[in-house]
Protein backbone atom coordinates (compact mmCIF):
# COMPACT_ATOMS: atom_id res chain seq x y z
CA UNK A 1 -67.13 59.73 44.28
CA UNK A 2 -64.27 61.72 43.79
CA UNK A 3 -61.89 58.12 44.93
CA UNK A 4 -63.49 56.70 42.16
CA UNK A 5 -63.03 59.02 39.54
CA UNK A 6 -59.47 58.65 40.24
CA UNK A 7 -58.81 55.40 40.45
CA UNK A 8 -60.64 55.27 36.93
CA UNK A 9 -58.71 57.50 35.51
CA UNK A 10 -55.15 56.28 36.89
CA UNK A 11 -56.11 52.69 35.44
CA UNK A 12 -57.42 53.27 32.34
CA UNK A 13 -55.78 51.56 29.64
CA UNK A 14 -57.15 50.83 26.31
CA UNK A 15 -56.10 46.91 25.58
CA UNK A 16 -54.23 46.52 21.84
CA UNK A 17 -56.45 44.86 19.01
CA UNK A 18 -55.89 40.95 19.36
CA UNK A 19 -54.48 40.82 15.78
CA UNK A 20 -52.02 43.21 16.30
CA UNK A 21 -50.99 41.50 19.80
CA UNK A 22 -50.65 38.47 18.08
CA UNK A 23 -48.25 39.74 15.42
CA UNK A 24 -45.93 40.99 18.12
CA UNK A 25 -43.00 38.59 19.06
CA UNK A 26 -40.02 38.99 20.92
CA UNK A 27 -39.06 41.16 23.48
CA UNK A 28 -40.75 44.48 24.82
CA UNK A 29 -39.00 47.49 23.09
CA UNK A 30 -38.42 50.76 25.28
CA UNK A 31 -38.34 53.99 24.02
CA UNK A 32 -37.39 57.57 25.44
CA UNK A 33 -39.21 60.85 23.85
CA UNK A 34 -37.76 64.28 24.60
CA UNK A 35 -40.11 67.17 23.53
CA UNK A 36 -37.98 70.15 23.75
CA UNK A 37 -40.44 73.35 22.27
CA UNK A 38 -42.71 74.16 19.88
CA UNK A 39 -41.54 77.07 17.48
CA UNK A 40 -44.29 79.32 15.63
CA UNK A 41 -47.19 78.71 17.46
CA UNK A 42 -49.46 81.46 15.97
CA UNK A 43 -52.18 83.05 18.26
CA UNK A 44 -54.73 85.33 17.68
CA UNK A 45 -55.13 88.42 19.94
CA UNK A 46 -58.34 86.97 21.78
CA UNK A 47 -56.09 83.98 22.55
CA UNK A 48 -53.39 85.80 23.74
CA UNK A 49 -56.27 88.21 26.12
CA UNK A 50 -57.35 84.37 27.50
CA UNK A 51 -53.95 83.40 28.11
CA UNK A 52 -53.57 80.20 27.19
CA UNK A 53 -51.52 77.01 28.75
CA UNK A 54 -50.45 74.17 26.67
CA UNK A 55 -50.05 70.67 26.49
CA UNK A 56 -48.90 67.71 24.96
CA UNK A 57 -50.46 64.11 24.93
CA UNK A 58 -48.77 61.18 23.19
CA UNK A 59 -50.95 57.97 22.43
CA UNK A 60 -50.25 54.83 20.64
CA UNK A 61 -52.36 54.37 17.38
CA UNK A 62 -52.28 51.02 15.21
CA UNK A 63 -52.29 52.73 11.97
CA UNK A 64 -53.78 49.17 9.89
CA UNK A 65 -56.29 48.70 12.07
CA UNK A 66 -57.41 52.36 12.82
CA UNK A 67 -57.24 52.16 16.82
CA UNK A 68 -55.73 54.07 19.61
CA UNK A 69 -54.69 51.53 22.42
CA UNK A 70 -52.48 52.24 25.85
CA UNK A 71 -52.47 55.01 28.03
CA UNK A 72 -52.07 58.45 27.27
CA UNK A 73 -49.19 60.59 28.65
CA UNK A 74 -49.81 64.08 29.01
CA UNK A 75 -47.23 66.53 30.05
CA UNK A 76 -47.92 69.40 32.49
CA UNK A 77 -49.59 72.65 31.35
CA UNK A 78 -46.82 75.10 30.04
CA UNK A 79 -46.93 78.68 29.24
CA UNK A 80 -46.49 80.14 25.48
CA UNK A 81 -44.04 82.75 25.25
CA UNK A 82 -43.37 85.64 23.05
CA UNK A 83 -39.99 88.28 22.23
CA UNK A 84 -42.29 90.33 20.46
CA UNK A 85 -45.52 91.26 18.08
CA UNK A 86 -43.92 90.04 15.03
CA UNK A 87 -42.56 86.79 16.06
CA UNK A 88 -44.41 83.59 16.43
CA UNK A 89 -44.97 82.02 20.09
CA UNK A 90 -42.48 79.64 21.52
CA UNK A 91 -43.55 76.82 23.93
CA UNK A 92 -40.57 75.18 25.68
CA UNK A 93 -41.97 71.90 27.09
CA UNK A 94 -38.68 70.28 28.35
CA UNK A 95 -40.41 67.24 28.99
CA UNK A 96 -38.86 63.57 28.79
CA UNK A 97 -41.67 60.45 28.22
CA UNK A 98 -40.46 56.74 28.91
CA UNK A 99 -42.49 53.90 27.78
CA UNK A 100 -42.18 50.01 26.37
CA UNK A 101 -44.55 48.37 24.26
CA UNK A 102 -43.86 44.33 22.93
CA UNK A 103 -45.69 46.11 19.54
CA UNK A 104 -43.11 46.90 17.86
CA UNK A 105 -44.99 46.42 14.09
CA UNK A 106 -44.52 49.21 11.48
CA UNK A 107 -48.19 49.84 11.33
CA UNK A 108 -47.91 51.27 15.21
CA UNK A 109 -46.85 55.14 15.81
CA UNK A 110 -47.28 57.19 18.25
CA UNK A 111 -49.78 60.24 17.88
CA UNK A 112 -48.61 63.32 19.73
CA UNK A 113 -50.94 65.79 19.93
CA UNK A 114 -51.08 69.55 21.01
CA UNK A 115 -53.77 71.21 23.64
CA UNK A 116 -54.58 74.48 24.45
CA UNK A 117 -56.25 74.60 28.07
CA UNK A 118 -58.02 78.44 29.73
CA UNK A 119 -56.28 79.32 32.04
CA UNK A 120 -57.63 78.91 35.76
CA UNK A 121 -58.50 75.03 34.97
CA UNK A 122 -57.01 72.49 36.51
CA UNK A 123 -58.02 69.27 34.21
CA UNK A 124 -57.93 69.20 30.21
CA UNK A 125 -61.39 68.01 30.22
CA UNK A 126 -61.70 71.43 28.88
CA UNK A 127 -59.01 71.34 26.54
CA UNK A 128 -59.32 72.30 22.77
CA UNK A 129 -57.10 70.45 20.26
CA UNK A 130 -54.63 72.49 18.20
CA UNK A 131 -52.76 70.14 16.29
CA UNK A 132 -51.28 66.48 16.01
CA UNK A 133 -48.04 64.85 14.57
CA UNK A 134 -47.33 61.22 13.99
CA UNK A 135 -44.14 59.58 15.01
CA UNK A 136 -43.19 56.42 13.27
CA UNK A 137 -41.68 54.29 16.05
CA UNK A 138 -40.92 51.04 14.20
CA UNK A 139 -40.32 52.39 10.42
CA UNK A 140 -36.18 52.45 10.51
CA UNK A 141 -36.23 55.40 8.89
CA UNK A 142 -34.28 58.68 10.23
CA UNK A 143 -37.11 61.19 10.59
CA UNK A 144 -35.46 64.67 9.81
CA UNK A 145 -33.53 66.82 12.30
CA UNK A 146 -35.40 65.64 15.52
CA UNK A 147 -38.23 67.73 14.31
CA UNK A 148 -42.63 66.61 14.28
CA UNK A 149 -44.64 68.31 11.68
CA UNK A 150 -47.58 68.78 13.33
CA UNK A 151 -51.27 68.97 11.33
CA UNK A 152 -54.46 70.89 12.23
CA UNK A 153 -56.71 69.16 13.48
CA UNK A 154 -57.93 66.80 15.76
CA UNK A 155 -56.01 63.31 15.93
CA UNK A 156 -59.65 61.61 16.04
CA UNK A 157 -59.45 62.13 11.67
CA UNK A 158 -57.20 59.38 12.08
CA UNK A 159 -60.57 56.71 12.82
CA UNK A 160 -62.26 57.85 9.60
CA UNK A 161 -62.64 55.18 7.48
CA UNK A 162 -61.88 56.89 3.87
CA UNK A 163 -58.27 57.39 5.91
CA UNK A 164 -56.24 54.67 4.39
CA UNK A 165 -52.67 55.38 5.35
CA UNK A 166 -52.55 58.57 7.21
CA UNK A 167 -48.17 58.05 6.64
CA UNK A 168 -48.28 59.37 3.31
């Protein structure tokens, strides 16, 4: 059981909507994502007793049709840290994602989202959202000092239909 569960998970890719793979032409596009850290991550003091690991996952969305598609990436588990009471927590991630996608439409971004994980569990099926950003892959537009707002939430708000553009 436990072969199958992984070669499930290792395979799983969620197909792109046919209308958006048949607006794609030319070439696949490749793309390199370097998530540094996240600055002022506030915690309460319960989270801070649990010790808590973070991490990020990245997912393509098509933002005019409402649906995730590909595979999500998800980095390892990493530590917040802290200088002291009165400063906010720092998680450095140092982590460097690769991918290609022949999608390269406006309406598709990539959703990055933040997860806290207990620790003492080795799989994020336990893993609580904390926050999401959306990176606009295919605007053309410089998008600030190599910085991601990042929202509460879940990225799942994203599929509700009274959502029209998320973007603005």
């Amino acid at each position: 059981m436990s072969e199958w569960k992984r070669i499930c998970d290792e395979n799983r890719v969620i197909p792109p909507p046919n209308q958006t793979a048949r607006l794609a032409q030319g070439t696949s596009q490749a793309f390199q994502l370097v998530f540094k850290r996240l600055d002022g991550l506030h915690s309460s003091q319960a989270e801070e007793s649990r010790s808590l690991r973070y991490e990020l996952r990245v997912t393509l969305f098509d933002n005019s049709l409402h649906r995730f598609f590909g595979r999500t990436w998800k980095s390892e588990p990493h530590q917040a840290t802290k200088r002291n009471q009165e400063q906010p927590s720092k998680v450095h991630f140092n982590e460097v994602v690769y991918f290609h996608t022949p999608l390269c439409l406006a309406s598709v971004v990539a959703v990055v989202e933040l997860a806290s994980l207990p620790s003492g569990t080795e799989t994020s099926q336990s893993a609580v959202g904390q926050g999401f950003g959306i990176l606009q892959l295919f605007s053309g537009q410089v998008q600030g000092e190599g910085r991601l707002t990042l929202f509460c939430g879940t990225p799942r708000a994203l599929l509700h239909p009274t959502l029209r553009d998320p973007l603005q």
